[in-house]
PDB file of N, CA and C in Angstrom:
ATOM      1  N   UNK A   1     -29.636   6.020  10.227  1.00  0.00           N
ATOM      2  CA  UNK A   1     -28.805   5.798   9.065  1.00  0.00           C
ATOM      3  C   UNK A   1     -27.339   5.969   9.427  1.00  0.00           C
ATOM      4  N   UNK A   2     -27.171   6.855   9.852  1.00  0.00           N
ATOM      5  CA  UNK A   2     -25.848   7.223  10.479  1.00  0.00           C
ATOM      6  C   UNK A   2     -25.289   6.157  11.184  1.00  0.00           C
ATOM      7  N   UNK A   3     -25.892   5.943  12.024  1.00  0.00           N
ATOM      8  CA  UNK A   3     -25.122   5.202  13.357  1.00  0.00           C
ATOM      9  C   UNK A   3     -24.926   3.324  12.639  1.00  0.00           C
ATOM     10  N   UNK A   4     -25.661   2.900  11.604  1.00  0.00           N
ATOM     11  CA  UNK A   4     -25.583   1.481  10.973  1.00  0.00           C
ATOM     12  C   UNK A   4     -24.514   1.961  10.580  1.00  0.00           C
ATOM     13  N   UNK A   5     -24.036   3.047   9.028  1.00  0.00           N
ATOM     14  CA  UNK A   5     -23.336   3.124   8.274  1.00  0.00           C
ATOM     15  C   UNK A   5     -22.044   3.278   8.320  1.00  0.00           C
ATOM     16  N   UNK A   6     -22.268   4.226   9.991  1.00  0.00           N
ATOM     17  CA  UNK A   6     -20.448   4.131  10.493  1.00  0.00           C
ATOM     18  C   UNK A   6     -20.181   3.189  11.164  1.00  0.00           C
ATOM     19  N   UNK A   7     -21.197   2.074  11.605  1.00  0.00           N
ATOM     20  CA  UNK A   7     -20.832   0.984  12.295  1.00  0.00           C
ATOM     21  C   UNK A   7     -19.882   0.091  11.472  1.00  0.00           C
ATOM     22  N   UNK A   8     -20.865  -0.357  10.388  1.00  0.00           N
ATOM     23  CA  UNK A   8     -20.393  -1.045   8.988  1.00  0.00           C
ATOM     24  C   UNK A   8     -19.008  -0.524   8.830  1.00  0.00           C
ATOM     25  N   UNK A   9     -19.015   0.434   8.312  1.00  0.00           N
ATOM     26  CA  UNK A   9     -17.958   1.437   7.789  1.00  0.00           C
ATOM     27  C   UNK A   9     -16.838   0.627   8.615  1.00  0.00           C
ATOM     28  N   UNK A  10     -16.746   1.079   9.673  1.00  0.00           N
ATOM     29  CA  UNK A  10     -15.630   0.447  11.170  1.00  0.00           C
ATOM     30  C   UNK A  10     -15.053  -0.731  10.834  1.00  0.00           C
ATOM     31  N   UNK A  11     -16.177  -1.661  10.662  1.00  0.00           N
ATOM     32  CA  UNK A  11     -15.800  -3.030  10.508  1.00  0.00           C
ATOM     33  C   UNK A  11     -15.177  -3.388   9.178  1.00  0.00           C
ATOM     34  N   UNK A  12     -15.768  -3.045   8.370  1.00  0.00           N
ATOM     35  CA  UNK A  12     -14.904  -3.355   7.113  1.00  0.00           C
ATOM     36  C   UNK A  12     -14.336  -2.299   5.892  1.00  0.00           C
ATOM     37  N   UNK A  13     -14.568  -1.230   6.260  1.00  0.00           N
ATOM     38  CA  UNK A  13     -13.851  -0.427   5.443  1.00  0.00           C
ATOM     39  C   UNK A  13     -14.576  -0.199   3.996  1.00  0.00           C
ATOM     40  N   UNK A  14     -15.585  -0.553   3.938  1.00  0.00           N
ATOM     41  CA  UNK A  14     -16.058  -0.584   2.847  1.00  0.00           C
ATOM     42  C   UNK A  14     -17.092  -0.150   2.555  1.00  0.00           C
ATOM     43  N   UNK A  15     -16.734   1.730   1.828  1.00  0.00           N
ATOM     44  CA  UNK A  15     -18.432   2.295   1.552  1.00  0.00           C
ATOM     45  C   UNK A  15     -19.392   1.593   1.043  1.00  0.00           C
ATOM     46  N   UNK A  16     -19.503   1.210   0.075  1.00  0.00           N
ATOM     47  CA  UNK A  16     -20.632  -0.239  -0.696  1.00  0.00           C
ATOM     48  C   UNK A  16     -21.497  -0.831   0.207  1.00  0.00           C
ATOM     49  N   UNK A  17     -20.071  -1.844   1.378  1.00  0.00           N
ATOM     50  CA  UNK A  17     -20.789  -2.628   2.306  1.00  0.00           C
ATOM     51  C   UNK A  17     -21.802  -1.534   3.429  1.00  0.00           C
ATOM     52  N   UNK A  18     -20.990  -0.577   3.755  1.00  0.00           N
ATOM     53  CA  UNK A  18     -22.116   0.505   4.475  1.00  0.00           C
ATOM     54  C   UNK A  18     -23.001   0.896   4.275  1.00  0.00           C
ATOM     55  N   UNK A  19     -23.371   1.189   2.810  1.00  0.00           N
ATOM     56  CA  UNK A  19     -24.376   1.989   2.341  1.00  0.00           C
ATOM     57  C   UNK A  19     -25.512   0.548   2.388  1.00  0.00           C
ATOM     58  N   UNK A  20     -24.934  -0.508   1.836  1.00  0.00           N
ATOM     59  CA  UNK A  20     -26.218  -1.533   1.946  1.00  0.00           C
ATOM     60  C   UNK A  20     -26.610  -2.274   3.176  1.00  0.00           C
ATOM     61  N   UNK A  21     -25.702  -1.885   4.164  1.00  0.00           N
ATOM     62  CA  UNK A  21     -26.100  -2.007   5.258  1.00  0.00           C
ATOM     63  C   UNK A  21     -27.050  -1.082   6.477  1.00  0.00           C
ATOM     64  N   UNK A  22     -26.640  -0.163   5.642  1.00  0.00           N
ATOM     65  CA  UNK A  22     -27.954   0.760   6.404  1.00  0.00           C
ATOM     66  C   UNK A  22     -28.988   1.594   5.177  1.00  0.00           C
ATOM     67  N   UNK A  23     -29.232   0.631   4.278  1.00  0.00           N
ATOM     68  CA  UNK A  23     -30.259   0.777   3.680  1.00  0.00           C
ATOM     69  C   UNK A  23     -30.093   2.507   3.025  1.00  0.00           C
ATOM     70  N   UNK A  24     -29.063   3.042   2.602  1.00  0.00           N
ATOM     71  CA  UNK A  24     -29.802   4.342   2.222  1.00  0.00           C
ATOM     72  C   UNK A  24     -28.783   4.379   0.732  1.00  0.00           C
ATOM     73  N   UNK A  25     -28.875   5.748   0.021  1.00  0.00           N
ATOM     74  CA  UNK A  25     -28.544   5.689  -1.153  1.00  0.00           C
ATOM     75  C   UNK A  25     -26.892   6.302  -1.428  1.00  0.00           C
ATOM     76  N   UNK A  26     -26.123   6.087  -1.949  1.00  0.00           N
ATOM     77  CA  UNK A  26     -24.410   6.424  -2.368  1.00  0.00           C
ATOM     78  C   UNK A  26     -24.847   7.967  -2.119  1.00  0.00           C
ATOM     79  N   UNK A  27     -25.461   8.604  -3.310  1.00  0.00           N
ATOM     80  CA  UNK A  27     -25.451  10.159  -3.242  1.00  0.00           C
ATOM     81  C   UNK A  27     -25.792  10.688  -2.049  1.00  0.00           C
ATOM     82  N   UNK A  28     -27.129   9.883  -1.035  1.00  0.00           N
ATOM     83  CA  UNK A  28     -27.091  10.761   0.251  1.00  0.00           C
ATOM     84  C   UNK A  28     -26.405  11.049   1.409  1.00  0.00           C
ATOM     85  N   UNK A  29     -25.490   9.550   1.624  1.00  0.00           N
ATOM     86  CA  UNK A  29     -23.957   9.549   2.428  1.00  0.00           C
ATOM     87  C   UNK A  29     -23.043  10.416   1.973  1.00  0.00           C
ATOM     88  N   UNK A  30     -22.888  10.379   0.652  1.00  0.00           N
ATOM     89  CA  UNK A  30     -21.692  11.715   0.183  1.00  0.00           C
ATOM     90  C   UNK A  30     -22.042  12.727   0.273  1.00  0.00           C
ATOM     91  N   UNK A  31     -23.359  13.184   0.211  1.00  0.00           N
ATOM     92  CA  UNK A  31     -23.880  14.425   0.574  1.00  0.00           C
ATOM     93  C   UNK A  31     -23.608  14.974   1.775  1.00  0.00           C
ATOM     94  N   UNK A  32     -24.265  13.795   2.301  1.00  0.00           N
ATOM     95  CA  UNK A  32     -23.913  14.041   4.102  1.00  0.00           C
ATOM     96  C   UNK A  32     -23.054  14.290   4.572  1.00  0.00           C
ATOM     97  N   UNK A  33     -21.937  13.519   3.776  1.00  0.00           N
ATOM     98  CA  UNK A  33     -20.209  14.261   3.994  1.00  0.00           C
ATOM     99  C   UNK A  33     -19.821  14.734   4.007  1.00  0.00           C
ATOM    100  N   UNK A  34     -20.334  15.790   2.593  1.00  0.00           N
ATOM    101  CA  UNK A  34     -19.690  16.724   2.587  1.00  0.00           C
ATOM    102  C   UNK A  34     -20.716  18.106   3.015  1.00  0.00           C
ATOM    103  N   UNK A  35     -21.841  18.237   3.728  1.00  0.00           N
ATOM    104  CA  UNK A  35     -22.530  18.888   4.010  1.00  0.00           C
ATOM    105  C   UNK A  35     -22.117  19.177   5.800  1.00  0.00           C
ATOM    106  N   UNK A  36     -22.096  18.004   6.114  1.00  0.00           N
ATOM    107  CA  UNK A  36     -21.833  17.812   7.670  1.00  0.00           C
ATOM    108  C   UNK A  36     -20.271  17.533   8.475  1.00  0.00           C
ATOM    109  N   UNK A  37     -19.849  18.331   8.640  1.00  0.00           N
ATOM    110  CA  UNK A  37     -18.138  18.313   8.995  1.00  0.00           C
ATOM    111  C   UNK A  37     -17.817  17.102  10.305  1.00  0.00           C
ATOM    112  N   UNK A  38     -19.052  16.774  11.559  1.00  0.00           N
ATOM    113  CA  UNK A  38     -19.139  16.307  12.041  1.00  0.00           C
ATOM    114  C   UNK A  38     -18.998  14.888  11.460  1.00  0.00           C
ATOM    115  N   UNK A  39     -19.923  14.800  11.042  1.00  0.00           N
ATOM    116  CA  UNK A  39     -20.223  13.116   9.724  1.00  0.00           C
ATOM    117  C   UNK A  39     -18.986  12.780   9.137  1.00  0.00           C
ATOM    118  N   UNK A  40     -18.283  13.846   8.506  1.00  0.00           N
ATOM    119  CA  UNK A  40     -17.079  13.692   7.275  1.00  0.00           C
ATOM    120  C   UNK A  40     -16.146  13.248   8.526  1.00  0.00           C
ATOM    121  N   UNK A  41     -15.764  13.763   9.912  1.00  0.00           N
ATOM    122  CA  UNK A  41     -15.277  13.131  10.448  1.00  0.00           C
ATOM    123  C   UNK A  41     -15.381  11.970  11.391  1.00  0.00           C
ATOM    124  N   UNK A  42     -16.425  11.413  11.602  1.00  0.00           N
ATOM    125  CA  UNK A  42     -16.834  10.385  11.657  1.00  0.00           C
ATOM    126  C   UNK A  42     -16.726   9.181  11.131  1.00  0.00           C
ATOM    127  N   UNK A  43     -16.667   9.543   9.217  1.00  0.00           N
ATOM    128  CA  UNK A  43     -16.427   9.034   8.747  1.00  0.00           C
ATOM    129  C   UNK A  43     -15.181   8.320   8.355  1.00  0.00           C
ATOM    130  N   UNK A  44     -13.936   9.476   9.029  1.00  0.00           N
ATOM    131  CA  UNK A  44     -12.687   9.073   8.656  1.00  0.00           C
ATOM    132  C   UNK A  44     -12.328   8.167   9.568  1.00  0.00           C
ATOM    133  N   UNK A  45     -12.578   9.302  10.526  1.00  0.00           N
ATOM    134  CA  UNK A  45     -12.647   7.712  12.081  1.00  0.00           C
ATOM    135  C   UNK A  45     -13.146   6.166  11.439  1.00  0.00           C
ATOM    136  N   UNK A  46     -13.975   6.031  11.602  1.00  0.00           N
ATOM    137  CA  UNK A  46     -14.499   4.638  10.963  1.00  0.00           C
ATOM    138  C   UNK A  46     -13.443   4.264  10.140  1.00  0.00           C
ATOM    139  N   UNK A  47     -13.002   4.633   9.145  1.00  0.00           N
ATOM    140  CA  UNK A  47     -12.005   4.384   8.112  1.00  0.00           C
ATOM    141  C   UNK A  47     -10.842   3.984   9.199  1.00  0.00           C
ATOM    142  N   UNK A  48     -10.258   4.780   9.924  1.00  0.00           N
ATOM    143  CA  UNK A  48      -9.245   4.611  10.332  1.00  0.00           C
ATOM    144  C   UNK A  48      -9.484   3.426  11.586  1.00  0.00           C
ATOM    145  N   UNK A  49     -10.235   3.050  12.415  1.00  0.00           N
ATOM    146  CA  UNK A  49     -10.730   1.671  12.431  1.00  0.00           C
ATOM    147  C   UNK A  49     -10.610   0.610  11.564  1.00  0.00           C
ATOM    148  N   UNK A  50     -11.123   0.523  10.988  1.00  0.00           N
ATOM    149  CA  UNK A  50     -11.215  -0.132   9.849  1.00  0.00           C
ATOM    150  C   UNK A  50      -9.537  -0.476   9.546  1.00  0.00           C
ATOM    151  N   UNK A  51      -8.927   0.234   9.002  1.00  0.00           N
ATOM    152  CA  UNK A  51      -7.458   0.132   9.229  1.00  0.00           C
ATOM    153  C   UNK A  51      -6.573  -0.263  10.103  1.00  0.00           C
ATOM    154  N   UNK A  52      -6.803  -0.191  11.001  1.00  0.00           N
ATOM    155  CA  UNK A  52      -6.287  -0.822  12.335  1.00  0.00           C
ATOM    156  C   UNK A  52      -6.417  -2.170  12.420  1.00  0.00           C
ATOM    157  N   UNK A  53      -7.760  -2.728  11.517  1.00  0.00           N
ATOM    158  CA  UNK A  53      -8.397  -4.116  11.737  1.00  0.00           C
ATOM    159  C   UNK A  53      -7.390  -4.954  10.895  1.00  0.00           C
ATOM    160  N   UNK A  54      -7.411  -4.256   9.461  1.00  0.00           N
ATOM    161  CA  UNK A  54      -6.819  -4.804   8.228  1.00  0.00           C
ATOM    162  C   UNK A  54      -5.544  -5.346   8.662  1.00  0.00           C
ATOM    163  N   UNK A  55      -4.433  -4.391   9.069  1.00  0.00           N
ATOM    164  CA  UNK A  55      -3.902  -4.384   9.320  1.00  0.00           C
ATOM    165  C   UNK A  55      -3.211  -5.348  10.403  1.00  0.00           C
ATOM    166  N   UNK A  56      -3.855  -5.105  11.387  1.00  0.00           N
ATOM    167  CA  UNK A  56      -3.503  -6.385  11.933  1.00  0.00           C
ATOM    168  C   UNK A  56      -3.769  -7.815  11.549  1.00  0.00           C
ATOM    169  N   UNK A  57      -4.747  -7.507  10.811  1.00  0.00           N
ATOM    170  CA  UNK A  57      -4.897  -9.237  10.171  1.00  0.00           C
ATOM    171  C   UNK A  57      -3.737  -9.700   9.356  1.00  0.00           C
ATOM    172  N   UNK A  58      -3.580  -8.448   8.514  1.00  0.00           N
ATOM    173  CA  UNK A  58      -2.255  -8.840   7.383  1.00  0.00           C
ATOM    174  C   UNK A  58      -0.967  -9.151   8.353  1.00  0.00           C
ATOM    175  N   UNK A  59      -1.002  -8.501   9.592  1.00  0.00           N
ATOM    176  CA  UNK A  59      -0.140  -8.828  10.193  1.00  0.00           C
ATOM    177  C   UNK A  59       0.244 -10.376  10.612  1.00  0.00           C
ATOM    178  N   UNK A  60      -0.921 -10.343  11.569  1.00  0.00           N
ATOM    179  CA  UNK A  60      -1.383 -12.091  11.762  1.00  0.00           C
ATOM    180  C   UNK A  60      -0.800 -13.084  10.645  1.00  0.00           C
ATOM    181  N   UNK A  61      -1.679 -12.852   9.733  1.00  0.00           N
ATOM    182  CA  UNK A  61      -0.747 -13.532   8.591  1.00  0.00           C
ATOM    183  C   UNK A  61      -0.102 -13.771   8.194  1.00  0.00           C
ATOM    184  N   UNK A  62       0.992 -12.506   8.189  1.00  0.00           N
ATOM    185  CA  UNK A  62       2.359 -12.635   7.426  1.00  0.00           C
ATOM    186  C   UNK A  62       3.484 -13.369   8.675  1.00  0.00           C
ATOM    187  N   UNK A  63       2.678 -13.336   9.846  1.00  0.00           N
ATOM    188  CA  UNK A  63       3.654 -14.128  11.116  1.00  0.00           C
ATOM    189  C   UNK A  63       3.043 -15.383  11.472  1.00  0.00           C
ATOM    190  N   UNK A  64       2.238 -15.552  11.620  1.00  0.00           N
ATOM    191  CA  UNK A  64       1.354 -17.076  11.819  1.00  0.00           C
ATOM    192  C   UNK A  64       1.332 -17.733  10.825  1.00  0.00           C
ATOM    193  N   UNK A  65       0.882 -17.020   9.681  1.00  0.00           N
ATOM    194  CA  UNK A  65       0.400 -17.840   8.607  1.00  0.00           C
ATOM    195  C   UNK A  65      -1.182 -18.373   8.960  1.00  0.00           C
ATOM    196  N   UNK A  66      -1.308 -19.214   7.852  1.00  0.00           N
ATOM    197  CA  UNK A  66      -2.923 -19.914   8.243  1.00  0.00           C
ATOM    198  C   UNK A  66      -2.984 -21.019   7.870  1.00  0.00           C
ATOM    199  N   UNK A  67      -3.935 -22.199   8.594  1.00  0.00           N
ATOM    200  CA  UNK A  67      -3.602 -23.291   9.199  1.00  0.00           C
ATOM    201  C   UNK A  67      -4.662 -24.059   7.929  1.00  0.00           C
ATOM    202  N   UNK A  68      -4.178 -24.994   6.918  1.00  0.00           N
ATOM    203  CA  UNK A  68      -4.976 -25.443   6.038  1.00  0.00           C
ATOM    204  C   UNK A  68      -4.717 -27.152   6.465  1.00  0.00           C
ATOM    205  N   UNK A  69      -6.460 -27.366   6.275  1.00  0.00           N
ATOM    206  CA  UNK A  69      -6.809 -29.075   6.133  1.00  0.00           C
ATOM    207  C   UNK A  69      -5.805 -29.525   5.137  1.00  0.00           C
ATOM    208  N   UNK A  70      -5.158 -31.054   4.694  1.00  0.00           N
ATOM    209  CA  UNK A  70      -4.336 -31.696   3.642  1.00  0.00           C
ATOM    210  C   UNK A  70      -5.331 -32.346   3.589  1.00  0.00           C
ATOM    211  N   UNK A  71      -5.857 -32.803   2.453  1.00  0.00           N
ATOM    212  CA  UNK A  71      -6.737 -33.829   2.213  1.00  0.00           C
ATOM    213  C   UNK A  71      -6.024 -35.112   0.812  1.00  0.00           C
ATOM    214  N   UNK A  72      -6.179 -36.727   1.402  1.00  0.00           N
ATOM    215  CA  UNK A  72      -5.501 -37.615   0.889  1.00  0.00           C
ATOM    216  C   UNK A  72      -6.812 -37.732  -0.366  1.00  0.00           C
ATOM    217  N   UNK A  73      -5.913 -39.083  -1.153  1.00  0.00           N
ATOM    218  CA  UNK A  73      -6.823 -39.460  -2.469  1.00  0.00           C
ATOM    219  C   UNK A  73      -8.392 -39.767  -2.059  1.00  0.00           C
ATOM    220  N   UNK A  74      -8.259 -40.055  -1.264  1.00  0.00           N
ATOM    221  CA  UNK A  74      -9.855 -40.390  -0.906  1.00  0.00           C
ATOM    222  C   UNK A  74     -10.432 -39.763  -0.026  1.00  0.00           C
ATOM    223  N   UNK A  75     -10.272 -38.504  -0.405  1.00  0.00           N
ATOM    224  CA  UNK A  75     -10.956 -36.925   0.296  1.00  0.00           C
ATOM    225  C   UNK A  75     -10.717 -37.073   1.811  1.00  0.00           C
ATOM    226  N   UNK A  76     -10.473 -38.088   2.695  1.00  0.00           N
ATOM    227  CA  UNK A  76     -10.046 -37.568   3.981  1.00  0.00           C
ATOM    228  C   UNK A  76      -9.376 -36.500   4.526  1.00  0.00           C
ATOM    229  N   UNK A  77      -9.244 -36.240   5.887  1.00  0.00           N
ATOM    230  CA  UNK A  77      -8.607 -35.295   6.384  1.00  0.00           C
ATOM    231  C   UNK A  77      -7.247 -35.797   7.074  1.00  0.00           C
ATOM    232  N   UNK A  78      -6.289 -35.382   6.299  1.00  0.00           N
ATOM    233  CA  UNK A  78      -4.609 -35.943   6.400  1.00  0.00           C
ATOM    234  C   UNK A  78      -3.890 -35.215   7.784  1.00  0.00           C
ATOM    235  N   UNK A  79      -4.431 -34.216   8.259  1.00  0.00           N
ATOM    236  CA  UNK A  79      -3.930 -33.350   8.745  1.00  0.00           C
ATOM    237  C   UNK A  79      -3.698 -31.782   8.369  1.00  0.00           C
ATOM    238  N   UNK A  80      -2.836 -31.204   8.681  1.00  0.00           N
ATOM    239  CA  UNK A  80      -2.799 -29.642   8.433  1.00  0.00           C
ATOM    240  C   UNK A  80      -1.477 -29.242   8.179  1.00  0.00           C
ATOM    241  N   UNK A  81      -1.461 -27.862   7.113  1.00  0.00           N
ATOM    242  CA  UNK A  81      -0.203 -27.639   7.271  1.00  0.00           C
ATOM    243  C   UNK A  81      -0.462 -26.373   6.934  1.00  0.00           C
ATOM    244  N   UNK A  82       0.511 -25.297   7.419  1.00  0.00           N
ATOM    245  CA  UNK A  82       0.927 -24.049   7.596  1.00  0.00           C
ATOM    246  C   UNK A  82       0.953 -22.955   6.637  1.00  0.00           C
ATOM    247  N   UNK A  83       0.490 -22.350   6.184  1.00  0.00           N
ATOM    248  CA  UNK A  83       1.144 -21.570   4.749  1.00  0.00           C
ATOM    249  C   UNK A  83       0.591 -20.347   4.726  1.00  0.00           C
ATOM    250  N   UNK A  84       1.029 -19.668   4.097  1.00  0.00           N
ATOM    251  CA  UNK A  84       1.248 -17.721   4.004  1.00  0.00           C
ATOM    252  C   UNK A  84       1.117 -17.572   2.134  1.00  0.00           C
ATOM    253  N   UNK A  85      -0.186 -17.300   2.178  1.00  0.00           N
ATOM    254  CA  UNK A  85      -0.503 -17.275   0.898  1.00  0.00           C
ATOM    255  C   UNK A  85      -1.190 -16.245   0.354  1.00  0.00           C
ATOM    256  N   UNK A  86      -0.670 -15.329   1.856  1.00  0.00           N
ATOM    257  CA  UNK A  86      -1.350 -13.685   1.571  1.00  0.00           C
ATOM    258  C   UNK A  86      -1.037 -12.658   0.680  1.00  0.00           C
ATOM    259  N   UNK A  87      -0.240 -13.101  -0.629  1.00  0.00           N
ATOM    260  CA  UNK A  87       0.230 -11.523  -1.144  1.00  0.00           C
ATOM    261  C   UNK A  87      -0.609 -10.778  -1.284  1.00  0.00           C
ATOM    262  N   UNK A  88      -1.714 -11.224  -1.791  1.00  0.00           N
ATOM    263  CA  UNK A  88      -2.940 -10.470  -2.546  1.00  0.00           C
ATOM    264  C   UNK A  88      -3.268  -9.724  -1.130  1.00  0.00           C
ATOM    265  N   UNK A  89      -3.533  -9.773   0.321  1.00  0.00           N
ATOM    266  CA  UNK A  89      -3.949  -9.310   1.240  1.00  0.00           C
ATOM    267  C   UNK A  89      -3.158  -8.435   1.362  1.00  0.00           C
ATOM    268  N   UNK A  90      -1.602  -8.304   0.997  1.00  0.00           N
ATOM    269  CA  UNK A  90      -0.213  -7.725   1.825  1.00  0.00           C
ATOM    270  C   UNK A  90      -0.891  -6.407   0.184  1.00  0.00           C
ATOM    271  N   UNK A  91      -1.104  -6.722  -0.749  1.00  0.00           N
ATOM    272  CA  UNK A  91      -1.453  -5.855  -1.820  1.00  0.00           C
ATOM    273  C   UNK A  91      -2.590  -4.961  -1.482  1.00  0.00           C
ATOM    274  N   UNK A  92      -3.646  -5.557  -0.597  1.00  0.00           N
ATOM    275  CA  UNK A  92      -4.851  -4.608  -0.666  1.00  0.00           C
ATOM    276  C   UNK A  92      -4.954  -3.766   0.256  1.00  0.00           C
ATOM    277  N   UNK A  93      -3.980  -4.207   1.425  1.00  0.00           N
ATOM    278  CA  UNK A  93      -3.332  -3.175   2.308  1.00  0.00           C
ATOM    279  C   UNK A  93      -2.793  -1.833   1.731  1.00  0.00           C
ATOM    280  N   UNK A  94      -1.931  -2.722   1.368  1.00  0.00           N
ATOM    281  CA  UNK A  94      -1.226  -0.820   0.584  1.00  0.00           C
ATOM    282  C   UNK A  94      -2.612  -0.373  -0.302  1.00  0.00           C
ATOM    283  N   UNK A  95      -2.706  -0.689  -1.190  1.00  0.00           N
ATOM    284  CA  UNK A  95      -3.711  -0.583  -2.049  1.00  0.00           C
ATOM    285  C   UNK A  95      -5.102   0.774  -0.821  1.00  0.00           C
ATOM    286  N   UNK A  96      -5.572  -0.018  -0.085  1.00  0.00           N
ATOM    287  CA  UNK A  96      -6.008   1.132   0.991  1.00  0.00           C
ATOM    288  C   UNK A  96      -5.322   2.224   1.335  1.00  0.00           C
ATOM    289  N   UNK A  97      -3.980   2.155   1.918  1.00  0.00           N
ATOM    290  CA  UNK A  97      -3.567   3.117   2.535  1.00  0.00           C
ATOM    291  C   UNK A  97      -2.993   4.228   1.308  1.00  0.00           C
ATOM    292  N   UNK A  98      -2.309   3.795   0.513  1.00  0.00           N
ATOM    293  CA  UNK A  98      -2.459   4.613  -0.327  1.00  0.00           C
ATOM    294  C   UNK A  98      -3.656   5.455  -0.772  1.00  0.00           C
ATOM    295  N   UNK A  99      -4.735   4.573  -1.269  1.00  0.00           N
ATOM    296  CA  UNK A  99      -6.062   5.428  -1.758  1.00  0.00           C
ATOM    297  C   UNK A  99      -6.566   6.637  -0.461  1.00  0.00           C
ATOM    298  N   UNK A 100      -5.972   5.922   0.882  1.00  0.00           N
ATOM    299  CA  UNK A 100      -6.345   7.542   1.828  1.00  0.00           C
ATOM    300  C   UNK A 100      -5.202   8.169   2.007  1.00  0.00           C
ATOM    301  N   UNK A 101      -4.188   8.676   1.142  1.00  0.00           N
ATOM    302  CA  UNK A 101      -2.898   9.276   0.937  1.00  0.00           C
ATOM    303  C   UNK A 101      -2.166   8.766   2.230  1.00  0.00           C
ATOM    304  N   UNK A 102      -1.863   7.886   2.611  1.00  0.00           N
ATOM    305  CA  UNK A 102      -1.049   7.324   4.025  1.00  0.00           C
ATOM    306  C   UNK A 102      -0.298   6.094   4.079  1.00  0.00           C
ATOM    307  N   UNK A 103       0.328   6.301   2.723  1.00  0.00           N
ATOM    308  CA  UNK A 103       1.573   5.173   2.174  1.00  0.00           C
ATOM    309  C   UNK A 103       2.387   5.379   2.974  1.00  0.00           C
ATOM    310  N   UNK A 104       2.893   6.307   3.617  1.00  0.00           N
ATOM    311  CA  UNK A 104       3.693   6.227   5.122  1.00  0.00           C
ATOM    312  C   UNK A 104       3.640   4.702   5.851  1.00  0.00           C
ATOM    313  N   UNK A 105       1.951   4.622   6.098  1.00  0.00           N
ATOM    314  CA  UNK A 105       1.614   3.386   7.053  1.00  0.00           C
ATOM    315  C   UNK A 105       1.802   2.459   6.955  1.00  0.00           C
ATOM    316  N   UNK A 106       2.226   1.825   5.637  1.00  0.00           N
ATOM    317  CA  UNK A 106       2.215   0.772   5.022  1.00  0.00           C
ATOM    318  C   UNK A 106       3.119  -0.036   5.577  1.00  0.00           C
ATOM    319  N   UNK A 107       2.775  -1.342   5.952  1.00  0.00           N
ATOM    320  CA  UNK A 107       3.930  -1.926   6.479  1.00  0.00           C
ATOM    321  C   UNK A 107       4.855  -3.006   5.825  1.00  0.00           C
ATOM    322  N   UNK A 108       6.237  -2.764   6.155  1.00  0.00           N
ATOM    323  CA  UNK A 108       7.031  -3.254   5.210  1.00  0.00           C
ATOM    324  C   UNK A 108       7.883  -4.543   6.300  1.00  0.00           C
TER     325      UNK A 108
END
């Protein structure tokens, strides 16, 4: 159970997605958390992974941008063009770092 949930955890930051990824129940992970000092930090780790990931993506984004199909009247493919249409991403960033008190991190 452990070893799925902090895997998950790592990758996307998201207790929900962890818990249904390793099959077990909300109350017995929080239990575990707060029962097991080892686990609770484990857990932050993962989190803070997880953060590292976000983060650089929002980064990616806000400097690359992302590369969208144009499609003409008759649904073809026109080519591509460029655009940065991340606020909502640049929002859920903070939105994270805040919720783990580390509005410090936030990048501006």
């Amino acid at each position: 159970m452990e070893e799925k949930f902090l895997k998950v955890l790592s990758e996307c930051g998201n207790v929900s997605a962890a818990i249904q990824a390793a099959n077990v129940a909300r109350p017995t992970v929080y239990a575990h958390k707060q029962n097991d000092p080892a686990f609770a930090q484990e857990w932050a780790d993962a989190l803070d992974r997880a953060a590292d990931v976000l983060e650089e993506e929002a980064w990616r984004r806000g400097y690359e941008g992302i590369e969208e199909p144009i499609f003409g009247n008759l649904g073809g493919g026109q080519g591509h063009r460029r655009d940065w249409p991340d606020a909502a991403v640049f929002g859920y960033v903070v939105d994270f770092f805040v919720e783990r008190g580390e509005a410090a991190q936030i990048p501006r």
